[in-house]
N, C-alpha and C. Protein backbone atom coordinates (compact mmCIF):
# COMPACT_ATOMS: atom_id res chain seq x y z
N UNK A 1 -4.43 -24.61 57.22
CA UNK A 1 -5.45 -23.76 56.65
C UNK A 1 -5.05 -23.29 55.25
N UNK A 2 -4.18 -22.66 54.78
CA UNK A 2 -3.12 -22.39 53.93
C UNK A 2 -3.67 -23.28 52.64
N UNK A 3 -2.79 -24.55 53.18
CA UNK A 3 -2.93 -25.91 52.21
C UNK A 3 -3.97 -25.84 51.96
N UNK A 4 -5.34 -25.97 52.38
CA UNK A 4 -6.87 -26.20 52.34
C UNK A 4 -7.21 -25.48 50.98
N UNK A 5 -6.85 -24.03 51.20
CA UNK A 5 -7.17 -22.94 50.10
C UNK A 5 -6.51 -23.50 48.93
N UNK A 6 -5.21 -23.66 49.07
CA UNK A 6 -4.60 -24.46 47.64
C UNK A 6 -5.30 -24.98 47.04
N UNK A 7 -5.66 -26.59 47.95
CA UNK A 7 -6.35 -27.54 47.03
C UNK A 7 -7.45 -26.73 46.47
N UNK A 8 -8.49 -26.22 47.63
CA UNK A 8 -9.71 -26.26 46.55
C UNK A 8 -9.38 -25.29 45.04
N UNK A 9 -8.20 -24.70 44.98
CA UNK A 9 -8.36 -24.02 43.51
C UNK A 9 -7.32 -24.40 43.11
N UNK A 10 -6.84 -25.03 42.51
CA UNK A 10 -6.14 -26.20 42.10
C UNK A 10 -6.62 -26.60 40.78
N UNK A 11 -7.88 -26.56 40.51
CA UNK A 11 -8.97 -26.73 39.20
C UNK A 11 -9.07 -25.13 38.19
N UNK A 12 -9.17 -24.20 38.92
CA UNK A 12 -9.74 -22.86 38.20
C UNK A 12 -8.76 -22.33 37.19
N UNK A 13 -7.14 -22.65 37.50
CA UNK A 13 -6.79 -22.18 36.31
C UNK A 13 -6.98 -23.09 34.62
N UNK A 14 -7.42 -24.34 35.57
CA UNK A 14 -7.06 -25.01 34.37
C UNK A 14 -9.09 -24.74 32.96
N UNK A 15 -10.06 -24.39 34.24
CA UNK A 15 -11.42 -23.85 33.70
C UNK A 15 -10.82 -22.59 33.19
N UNK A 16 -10.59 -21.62 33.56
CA UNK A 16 -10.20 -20.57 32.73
C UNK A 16 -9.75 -20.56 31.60
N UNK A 17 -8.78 -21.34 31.65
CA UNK A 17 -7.89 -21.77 30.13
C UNK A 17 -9.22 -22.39 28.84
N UNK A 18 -9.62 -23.44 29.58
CA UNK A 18 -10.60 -24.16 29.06
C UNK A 18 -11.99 -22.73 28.14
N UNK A 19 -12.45 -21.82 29.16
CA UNK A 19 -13.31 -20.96 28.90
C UNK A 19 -12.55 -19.59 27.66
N UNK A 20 -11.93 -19.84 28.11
CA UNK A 20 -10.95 -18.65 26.99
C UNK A 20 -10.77 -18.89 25.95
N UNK A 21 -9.85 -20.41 25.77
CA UNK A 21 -9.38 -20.67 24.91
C UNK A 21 -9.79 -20.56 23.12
N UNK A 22 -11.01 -20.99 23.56
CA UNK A 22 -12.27 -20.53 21.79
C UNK A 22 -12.08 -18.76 21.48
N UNK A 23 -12.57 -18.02 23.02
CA UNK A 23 -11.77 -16.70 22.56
C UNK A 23 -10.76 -16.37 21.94
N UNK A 24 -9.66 -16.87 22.32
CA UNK A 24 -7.97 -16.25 21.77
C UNK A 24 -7.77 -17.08 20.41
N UNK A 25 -8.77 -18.25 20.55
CA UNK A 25 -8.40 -19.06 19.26
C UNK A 25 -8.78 -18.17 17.97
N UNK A 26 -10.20 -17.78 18.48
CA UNK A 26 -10.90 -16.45 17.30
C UNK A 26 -10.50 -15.35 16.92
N UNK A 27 -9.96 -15.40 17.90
CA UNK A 27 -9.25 -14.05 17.74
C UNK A 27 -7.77 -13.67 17.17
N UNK A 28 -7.54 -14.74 17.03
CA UNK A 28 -5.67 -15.36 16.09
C UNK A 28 -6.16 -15.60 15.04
N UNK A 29 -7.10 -16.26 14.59
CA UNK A 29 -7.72 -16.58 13.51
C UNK A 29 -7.84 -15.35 12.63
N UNK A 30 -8.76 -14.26 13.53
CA UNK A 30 -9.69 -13.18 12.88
C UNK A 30 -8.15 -12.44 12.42
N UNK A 31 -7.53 -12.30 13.33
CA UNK A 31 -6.32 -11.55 13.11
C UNK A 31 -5.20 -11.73 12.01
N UNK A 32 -4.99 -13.06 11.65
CA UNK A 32 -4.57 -13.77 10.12
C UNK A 32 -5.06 -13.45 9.40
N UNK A 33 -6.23 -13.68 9.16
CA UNK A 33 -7.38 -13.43 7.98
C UNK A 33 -7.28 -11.94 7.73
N UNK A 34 -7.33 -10.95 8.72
CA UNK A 34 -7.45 -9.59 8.55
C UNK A 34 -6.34 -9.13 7.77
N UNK A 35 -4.80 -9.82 8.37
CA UNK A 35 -3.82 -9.71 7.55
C UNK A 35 -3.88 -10.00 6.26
N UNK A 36 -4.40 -10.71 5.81
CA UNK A 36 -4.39 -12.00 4.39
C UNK A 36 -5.20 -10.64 3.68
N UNK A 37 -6.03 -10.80 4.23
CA UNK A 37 -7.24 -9.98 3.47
C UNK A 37 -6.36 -8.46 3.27
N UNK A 38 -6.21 -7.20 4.21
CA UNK A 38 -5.46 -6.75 4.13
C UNK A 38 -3.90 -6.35 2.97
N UNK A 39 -3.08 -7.48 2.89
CA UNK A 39 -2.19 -7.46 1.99
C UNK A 39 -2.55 -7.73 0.73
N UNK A 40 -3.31 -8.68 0.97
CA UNK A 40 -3.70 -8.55 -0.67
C UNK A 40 -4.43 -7.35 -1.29
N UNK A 41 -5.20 -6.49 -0.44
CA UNK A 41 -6.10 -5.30 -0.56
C UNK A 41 -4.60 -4.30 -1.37
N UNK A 42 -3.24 -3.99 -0.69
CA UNK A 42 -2.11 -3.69 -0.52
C UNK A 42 -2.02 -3.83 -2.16
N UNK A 43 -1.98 -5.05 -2.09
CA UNK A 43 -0.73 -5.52 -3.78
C UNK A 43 -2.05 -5.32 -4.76
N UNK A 44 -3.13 -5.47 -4.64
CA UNK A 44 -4.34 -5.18 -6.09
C UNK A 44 -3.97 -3.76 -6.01
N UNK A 45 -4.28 -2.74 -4.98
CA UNK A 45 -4.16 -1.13 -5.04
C UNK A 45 -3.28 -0.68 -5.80
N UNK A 46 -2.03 -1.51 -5.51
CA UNK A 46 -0.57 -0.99 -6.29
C UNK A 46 -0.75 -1.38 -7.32
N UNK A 47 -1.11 -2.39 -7.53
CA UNK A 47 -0.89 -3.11 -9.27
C UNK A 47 -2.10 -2.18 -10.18
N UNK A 48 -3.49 -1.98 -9.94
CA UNK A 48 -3.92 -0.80 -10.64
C UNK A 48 -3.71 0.48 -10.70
N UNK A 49 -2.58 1.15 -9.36
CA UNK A 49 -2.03 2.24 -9.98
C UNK A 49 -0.74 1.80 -10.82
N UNK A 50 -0.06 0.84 -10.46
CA UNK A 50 0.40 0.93 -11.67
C UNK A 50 0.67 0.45 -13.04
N UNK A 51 -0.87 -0.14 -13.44
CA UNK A 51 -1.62 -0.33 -14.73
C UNK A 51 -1.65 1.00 -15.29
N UNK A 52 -2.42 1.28 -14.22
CA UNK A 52 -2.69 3.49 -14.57
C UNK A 52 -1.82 4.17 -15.09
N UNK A 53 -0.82 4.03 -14.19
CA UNK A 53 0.12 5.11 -14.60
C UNK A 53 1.07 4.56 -15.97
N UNK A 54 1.36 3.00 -16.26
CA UNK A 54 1.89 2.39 -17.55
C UNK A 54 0.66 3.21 -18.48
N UNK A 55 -0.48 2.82 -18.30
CA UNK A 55 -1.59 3.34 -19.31
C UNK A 55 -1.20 4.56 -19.84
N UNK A 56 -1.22 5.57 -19.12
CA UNK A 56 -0.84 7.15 -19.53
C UNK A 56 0.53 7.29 -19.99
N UNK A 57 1.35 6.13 -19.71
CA UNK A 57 2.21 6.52 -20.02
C UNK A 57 2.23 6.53 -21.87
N UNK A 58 1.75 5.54 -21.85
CA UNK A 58 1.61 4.92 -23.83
C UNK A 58 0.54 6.09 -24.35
N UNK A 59 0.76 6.18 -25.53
CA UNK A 59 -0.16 7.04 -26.34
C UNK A 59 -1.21 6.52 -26.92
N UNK A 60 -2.43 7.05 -26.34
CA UNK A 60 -4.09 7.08 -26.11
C UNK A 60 -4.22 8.01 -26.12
N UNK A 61 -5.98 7.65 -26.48
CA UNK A 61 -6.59 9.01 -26.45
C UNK A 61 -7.96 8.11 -25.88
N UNK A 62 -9.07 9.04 -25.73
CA UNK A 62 -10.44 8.04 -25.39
C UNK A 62 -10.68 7.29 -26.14
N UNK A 63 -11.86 6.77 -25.87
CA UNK A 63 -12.21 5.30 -26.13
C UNK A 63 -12.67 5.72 -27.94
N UNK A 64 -13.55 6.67 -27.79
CA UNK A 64 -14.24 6.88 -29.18
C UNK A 64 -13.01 7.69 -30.55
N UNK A 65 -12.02 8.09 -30.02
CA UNK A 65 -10.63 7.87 -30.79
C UNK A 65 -10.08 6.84 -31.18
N UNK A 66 -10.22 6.28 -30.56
CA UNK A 66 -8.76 5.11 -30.06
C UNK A 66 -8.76 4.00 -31.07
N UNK A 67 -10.10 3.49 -31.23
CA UNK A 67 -10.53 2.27 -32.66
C UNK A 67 -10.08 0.87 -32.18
N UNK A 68 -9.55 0.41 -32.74
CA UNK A 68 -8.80 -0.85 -32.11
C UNK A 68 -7.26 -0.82 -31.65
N UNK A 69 -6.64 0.45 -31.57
CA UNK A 69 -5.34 0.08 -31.07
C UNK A 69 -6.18 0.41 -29.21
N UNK A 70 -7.12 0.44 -29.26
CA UNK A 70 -7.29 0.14 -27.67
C UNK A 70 -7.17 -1.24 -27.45
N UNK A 71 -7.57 -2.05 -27.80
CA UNK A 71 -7.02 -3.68 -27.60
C UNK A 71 -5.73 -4.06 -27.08
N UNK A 72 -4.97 -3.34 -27.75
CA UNK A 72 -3.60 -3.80 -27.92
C UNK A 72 -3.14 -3.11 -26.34
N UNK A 73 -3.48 -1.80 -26.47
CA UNK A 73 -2.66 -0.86 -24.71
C UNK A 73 -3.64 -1.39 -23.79
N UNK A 74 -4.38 -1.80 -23.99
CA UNK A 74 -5.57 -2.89 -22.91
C UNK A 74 -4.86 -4.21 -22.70
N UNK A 75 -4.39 -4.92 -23.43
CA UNK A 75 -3.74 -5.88 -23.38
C UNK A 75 -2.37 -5.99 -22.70
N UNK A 76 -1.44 -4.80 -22.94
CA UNK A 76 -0.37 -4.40 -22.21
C UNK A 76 -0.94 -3.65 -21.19
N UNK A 77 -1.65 -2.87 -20.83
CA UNK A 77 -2.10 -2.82 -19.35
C UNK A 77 -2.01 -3.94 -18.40
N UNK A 78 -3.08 -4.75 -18.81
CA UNK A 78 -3.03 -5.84 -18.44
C UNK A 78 -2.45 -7.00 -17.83
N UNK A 79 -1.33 -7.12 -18.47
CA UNK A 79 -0.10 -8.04 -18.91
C UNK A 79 1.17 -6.86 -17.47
N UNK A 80 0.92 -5.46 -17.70
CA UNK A 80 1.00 -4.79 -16.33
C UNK A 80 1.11 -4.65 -15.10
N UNK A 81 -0.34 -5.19 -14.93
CA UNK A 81 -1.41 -4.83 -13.72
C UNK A 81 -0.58 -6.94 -13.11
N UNK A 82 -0.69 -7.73 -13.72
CA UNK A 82 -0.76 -8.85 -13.79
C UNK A 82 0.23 -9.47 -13.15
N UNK A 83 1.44 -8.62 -13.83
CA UNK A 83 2.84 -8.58 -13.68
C UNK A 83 3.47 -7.75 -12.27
N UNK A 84 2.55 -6.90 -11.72
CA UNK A 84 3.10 -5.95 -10.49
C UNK A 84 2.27 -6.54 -9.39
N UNK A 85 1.20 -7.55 -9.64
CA UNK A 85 0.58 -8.73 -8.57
C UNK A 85 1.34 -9.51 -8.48
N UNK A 86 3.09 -9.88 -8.49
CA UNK A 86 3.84 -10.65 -8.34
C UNK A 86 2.80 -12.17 -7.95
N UNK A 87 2.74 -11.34 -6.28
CA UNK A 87 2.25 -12.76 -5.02
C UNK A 87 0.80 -13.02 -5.23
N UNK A 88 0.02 -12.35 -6.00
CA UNK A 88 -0.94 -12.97 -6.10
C UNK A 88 -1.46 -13.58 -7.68
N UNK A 89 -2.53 -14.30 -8.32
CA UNK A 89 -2.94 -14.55 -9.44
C UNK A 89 -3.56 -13.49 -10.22
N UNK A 90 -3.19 -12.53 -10.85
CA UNK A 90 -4.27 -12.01 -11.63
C UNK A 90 -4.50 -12.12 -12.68
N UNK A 91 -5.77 -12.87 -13.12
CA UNK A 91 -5.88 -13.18 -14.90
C UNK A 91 -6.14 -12.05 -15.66
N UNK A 92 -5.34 -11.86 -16.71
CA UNK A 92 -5.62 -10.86 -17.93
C UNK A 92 -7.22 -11.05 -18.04
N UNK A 93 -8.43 -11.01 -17.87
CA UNK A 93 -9.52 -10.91 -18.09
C UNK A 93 -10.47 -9.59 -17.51
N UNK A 94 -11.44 -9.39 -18.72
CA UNK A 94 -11.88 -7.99 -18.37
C UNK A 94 -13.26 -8.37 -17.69
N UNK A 95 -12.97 -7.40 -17.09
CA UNK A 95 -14.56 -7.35 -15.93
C UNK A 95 -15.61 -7.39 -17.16
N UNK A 96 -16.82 -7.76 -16.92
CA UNK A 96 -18.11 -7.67 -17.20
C UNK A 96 -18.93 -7.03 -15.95
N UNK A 97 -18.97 -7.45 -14.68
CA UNK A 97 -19.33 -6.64 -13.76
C UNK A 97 -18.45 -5.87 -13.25
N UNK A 98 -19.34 -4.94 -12.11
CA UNK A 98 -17.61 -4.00 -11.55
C UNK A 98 -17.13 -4.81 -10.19
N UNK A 99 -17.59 -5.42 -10.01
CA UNK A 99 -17.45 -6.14 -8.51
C UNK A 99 -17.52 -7.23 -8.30
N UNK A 100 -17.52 -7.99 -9.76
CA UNK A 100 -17.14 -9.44 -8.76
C UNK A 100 -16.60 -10.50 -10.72
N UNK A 101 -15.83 -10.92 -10.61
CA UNK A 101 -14.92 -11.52 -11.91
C UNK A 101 -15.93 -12.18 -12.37
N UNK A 102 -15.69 -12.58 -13.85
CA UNK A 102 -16.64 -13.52 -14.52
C UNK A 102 -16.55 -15.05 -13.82
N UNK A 103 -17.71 -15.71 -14.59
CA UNK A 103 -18.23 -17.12 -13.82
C UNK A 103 -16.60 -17.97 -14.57
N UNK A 104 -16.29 -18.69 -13.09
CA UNK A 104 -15.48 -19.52 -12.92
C UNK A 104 -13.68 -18.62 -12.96
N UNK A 105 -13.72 -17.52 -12.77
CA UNK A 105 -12.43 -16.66 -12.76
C UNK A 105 -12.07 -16.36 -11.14
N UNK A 106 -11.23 -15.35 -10.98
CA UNK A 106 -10.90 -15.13 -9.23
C UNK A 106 -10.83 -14.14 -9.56
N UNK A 107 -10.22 -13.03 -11.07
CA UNK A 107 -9.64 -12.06 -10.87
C UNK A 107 -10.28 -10.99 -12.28
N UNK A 108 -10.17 -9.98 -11.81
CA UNK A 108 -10.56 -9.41 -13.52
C UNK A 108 -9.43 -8.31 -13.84
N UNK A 109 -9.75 -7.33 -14.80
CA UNK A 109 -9.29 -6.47 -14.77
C UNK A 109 -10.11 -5.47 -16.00
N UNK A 110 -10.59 -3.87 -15.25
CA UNK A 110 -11.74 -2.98 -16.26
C UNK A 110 -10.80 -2.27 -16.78
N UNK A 111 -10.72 -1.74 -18.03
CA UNK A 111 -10.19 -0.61 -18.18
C UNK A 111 -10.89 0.36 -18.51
N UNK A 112 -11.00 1.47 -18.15
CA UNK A 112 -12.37 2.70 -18.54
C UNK A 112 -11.26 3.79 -19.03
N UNK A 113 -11.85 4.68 -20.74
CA UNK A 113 -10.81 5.78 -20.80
C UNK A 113 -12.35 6.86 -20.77
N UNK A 114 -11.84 8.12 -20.60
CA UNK A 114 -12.59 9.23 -20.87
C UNK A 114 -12.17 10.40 -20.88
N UNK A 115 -12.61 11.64 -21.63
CA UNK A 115 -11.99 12.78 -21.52
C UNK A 115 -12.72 13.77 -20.78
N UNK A 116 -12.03 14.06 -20.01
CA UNK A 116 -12.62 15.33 -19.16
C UNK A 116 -13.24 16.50 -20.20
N UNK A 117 -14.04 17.11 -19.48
CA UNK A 117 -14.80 17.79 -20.40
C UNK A 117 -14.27 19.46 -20.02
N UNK A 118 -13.84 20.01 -18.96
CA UNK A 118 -13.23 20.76 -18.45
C UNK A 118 -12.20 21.13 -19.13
N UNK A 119 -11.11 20.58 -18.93
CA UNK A 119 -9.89 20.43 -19.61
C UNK A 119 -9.50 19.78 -20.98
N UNK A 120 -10.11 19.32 -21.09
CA UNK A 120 -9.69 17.96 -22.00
C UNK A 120 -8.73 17.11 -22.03
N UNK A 121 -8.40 16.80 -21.43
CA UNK A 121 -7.35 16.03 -21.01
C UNK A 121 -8.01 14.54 -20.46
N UNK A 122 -7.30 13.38 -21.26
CA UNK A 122 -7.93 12.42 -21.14
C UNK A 122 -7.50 11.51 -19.70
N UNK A 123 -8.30 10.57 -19.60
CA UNK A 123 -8.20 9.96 -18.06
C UNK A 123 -8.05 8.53 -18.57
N UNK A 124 -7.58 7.72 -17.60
CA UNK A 124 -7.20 6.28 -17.80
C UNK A 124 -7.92 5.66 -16.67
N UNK A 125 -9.05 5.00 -16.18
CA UNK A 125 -9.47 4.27 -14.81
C UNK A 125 -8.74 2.70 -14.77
N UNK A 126 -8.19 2.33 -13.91
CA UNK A 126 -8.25 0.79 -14.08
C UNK A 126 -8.70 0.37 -13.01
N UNK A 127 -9.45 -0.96 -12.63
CA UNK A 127 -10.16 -1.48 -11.62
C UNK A 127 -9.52 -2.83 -11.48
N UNK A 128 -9.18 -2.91 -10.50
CA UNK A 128 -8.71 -4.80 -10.52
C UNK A 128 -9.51 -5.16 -9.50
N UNK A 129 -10.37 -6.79 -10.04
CA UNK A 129 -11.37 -7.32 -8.60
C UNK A 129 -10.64 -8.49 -8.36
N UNK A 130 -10.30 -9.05 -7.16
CA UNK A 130 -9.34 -10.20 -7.02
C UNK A 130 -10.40 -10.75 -5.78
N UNK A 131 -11.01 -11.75 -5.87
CA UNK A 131 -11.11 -12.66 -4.95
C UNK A 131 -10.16 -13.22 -4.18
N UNK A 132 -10.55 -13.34 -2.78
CA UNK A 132 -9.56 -14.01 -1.64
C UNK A 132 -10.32 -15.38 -0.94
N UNK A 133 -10.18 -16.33 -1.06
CA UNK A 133 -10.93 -17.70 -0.51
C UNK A 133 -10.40 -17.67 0.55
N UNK A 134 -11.25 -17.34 1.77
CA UNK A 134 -11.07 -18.04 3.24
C UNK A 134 -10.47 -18.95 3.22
N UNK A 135 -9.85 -18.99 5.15
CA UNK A 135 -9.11 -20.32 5.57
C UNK A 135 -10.24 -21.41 5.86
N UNK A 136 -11.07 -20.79 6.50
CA UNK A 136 -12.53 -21.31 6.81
C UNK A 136 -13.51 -20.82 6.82
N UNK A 137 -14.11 -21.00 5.91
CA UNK A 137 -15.76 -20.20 5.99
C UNK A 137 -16.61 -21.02 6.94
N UNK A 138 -17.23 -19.85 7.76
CA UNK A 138 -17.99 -20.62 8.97
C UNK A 138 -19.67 -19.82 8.93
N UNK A 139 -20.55 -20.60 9.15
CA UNK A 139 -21.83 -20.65 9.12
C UNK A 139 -22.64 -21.28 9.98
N UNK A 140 -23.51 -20.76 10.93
CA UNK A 140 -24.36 -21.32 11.90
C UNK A 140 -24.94 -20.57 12.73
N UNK A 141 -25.22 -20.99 14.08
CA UNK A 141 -25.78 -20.86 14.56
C UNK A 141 -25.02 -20.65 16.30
N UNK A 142 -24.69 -19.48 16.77
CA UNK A 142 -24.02 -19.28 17.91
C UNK A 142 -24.80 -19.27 19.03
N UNK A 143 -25.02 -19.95 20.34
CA UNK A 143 -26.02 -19.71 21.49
C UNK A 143 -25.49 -17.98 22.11
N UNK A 144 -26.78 -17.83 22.11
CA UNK A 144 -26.54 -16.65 22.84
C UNK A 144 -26.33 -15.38 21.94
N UNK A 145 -25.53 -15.71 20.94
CA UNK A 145 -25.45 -14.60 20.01
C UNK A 145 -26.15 -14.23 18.70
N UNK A 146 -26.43 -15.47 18.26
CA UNK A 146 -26.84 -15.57 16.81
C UNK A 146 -26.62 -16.38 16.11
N UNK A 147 -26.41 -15.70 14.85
CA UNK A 147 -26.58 -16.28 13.78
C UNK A 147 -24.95 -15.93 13.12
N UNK A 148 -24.10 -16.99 12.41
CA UNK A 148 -22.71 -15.81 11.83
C UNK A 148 -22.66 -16.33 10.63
N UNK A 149 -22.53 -15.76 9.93
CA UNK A 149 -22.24 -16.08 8.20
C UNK A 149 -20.58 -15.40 7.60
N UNK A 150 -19.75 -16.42 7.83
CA UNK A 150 -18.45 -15.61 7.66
C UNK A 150 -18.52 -16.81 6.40
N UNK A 151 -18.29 -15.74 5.56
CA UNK A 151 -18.29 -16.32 3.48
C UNK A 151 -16.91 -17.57 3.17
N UNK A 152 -17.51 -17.36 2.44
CA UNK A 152 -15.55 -18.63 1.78
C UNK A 152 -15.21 -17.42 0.86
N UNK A 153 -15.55 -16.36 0.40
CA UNK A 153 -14.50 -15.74 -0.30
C UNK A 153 -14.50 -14.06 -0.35
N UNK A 154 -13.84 -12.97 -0.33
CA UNK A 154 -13.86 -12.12 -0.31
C UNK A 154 -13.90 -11.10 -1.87
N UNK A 155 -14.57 -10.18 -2.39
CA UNK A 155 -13.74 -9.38 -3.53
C UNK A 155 -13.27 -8.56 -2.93
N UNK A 156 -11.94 -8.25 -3.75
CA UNK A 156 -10.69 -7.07 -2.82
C UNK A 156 -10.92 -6.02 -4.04
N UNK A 157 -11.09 -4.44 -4.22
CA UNK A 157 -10.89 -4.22 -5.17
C UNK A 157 -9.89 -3.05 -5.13
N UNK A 158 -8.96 -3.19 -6.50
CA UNK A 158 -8.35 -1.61 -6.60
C UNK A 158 -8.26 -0.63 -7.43
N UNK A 159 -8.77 0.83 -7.11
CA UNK A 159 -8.87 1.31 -8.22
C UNK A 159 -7.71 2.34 -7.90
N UNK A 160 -7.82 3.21 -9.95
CA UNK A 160 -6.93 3.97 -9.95
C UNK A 160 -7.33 4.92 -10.96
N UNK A 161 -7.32 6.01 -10.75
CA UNK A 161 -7.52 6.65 -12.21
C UNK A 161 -6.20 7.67 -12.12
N UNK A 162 -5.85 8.10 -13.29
CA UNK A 162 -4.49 8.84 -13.86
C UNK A 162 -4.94 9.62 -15.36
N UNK A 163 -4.51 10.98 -15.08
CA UNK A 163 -4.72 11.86 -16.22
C UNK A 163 -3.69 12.14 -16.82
N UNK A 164 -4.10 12.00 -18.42
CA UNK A 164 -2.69 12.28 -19.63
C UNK A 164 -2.86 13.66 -20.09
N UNK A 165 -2.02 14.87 -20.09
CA UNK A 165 -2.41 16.09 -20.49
C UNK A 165 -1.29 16.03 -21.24
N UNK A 166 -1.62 15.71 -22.62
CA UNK A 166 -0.85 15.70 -23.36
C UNK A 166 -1.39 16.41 -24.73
C-alpha cells in the first residue's frame, strides 16, 4: 500500500519545479536589476554632491555676476562630478532637459547658481541624469495578467544643492 502512494507522486515534485521555476527566475532577475539600478542611483547621488560641494568650494558668485569665468568652474565641476562616477560613464555634457540627456548621450550634467534672497548667500544646484540600459527589456502580453512594458533604459537622477556664505 505504502509503495502504491510513492509511485503515484513520483511526478509532482518534478511539476512544481516546472510551475515555479518562471517565478524564482523573475524574481532573481527583478532582484539584479533592482540592485544595478539601485547602485548606480548610489554613485550619481554622490558624484553631484560632490560636484556641489567642489562648486562652493571655488570662488563664485551667481550666474548674473559670474560672466564667463562660469564656464571655466562649470567645466571643473564637471570634470568633478565625472571623476567621483569612477564605475560609471559620465559625459561632461550639460543638460538641455532636466530629465533625460541630449539626443544620442547616456549622461548629462546641469549646473544651476542662484542667490538666496533671504540671506544672500549664494547656492550651487548640480543635477546629474545618467541612463541605465536594461539586461532585458521585455514587452507583451501576459495571460491572465496583462499587459507589461518593462523599458530598455532607465534615467537615474542626482541632485544636490550646497550654499556658499561667503
Amino acid at each position: 500500500m505504502n509503495k502504491r502512494r510513492q509511485s503515484s507522486q513520483r511526478g509532482q515534485s518534478t511539476v512544481e519545479v516546472v510551475l515555479l521555476a518562471p517565478l524564482l527566475m523573475v524574481l532573481v532577475f527583478l532582484t539584479f536589476e533592482f540592485g544595478r539600478v539601485f547602485g548606480s542611483w548610489l554613485i550619481i547621488t554622490n558624484a553631484a554632491r560632490e560636484g556641489a560641494r567642489f562648486g562652493v568650494t571655488q570662488t563664485f558668485s551667481a550666474t548674473d555676476q559670474c560672466g564667463t569665468s562660469c564656464t571655466s568652474f562649470d567645466t571643473a565641476i564637471q570634470a568633478r562630478v565625472a571623476g567621483t562616477a569612477q564605475y560609471l560613464t559620465v559625459q561632461q555634457v550639460a543638460c538641455t532637459n532636466r530629465n533625460t540627456p541630449p539626443a544620442g548621450k547616456t549622461s548629462c550634467i546641469a549646473i544651476t547658481r542662484a542667490t538666496d534672497s533671504g540671506t544672500g548667500d549664494d547656492k550651487l544646484t548640480v543635477l546629474v541624469v545618467y541612463q541605465i540600459q536594461t539586461l532585458m527589456p521585455i514587452t507583451g502580453q501576459i495571460p491572465y495578467l496583462g499587459s507589461i512594458n518593462y523599458p530598455g533604459s532607465f534615467s537615474v537622477l542626482g541632485l544636490s544643492t550646497m550654499r556658499s556664505a561667503q
